[in-house]
C-alpha atoms as a PDB file:
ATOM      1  CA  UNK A   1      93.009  92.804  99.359  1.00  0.00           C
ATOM      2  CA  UNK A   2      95.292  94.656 101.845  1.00  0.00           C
ATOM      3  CA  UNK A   3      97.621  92.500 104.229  1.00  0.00           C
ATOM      4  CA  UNK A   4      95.567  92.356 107.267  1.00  0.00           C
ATOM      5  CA  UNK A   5      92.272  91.157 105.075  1.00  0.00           C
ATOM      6  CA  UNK A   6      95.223  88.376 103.744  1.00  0.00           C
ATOM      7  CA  UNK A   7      96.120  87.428 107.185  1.00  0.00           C
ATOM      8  CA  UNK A   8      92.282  87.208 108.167  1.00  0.00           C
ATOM      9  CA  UNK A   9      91.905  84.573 105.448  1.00  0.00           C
ATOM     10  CA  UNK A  10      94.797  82.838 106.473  1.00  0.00           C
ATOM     11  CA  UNK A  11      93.681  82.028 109.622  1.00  0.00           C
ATOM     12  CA  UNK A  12      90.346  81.719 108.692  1.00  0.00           C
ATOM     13  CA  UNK A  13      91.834  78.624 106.748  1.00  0.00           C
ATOM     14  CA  UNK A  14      93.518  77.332 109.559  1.00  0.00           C
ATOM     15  CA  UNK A  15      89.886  77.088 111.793  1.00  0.00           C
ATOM     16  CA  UNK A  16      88.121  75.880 108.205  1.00  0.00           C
ATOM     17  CA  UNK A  17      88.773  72.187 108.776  1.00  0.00           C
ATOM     18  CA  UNK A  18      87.991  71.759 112.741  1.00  0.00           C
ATOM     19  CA  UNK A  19      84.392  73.402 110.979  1.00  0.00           C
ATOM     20  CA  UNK A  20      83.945  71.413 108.204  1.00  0.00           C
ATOM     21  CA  UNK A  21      84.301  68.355 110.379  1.00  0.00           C
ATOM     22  CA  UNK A  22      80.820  69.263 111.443  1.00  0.00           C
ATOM     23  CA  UNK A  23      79.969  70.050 108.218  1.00  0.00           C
ATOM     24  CA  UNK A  24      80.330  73.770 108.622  1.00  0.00           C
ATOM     25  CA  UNK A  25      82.161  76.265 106.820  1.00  0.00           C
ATOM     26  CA  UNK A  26      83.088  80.165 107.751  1.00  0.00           C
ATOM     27  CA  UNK A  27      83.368  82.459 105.125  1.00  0.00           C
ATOM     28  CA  UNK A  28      85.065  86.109 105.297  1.00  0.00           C
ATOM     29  CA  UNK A  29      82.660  89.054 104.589  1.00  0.00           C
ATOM     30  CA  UNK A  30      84.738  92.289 105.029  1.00  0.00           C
ATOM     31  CA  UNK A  31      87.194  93.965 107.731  1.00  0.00           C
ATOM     32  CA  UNK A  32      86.074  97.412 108.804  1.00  0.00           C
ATOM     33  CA  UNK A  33      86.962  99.670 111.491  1.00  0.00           C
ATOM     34  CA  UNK A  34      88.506  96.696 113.550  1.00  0.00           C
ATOM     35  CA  UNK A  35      85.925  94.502 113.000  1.00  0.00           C
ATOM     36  CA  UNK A  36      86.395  91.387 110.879  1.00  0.00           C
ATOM     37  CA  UNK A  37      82.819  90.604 109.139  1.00  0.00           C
ATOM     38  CA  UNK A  38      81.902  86.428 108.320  1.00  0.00           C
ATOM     39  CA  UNK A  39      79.328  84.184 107.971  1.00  0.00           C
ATOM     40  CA  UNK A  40      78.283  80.920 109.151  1.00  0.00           C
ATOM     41  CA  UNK A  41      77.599  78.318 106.468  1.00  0.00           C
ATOM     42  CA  UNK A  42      76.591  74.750 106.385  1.00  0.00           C
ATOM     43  CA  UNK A  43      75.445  73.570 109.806  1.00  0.00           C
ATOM     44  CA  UNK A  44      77.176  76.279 111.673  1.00  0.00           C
ATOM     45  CA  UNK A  45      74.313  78.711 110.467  1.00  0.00           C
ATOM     46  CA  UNK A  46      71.724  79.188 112.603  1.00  0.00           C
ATOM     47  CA  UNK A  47      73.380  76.270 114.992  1.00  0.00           C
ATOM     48  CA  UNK A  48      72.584  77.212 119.009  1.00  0.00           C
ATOM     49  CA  UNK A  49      76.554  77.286 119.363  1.00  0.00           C
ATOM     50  CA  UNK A  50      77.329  79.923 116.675  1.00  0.00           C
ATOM     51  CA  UNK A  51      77.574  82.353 118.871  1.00  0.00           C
ATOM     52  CA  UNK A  52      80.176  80.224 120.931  1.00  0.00           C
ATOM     53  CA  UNK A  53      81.750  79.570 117.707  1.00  0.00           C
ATOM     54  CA  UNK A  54      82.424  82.991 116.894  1.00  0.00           C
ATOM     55  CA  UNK A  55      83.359  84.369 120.660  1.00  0.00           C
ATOM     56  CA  UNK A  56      85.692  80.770 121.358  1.00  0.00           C
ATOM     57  CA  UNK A  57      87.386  80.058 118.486  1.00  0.00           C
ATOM     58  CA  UNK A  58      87.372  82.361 115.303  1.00  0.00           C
ATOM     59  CA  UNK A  59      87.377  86.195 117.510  1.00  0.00           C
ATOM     60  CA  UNK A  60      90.072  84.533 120.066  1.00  0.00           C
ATOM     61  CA  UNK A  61      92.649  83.555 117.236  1.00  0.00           C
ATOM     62  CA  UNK A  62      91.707  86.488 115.060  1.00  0.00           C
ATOM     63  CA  UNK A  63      92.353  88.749 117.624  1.00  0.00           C
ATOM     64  CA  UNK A  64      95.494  86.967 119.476  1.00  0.00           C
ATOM     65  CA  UNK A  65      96.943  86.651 115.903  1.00  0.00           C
ATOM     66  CA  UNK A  66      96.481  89.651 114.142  1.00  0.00           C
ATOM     67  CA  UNK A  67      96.599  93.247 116.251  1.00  0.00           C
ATOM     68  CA  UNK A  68      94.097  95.615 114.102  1.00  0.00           C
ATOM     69  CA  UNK A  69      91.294  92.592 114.648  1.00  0.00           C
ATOM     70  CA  UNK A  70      89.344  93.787 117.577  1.00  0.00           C
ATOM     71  CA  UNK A  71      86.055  91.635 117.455  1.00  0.00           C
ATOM     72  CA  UNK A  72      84.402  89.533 114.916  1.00  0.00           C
ATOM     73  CA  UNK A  73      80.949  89.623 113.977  1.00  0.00           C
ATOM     74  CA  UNK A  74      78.854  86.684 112.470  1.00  0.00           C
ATOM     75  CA  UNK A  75      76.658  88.062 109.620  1.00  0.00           C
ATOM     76  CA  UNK A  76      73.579  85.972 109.218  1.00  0.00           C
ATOM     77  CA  UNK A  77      72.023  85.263 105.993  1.00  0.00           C
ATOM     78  CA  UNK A  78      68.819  87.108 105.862  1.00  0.00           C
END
């Protein structure tokens, strides 16, 4: 794991709670290219607001937080 994947998790961490509250979860998939990979778990998969999710909270602080993050994509489970 190379710093920026460490910082990723970090603040992935910080959002975890405010998403487990509605019994979600957010899991990190891989950082490529600028763009940080996760998933949706729990009730945050497939939810109408993922996308909302994703664009609001987790690409806004990702981004603002650490400089090589350029956009975050939601991988759905298949």
């Amino acid at each position: 794991m190379n710093k920026t994947e460490a910082k990723i998790i970090e603040i992935l961490n910080k959002i975890r709670p405010y998403l487990n509250n509605d019994g979600g979860d957010v899991e990190f998939v891989k950082f490529e290219d600028g763009i940080c990979y996760v998933k949706l778990k729990g009730s945050c998969a497939g939810c109408i607001f993922a996308d909302m999710t994703i664009q609001n909270t987790v690409e806004e602080m990702l981004v603002s937080e650490v400089p090589e993050v350029i956009k975050v994509l939601n991988i759905e489970e298949a």
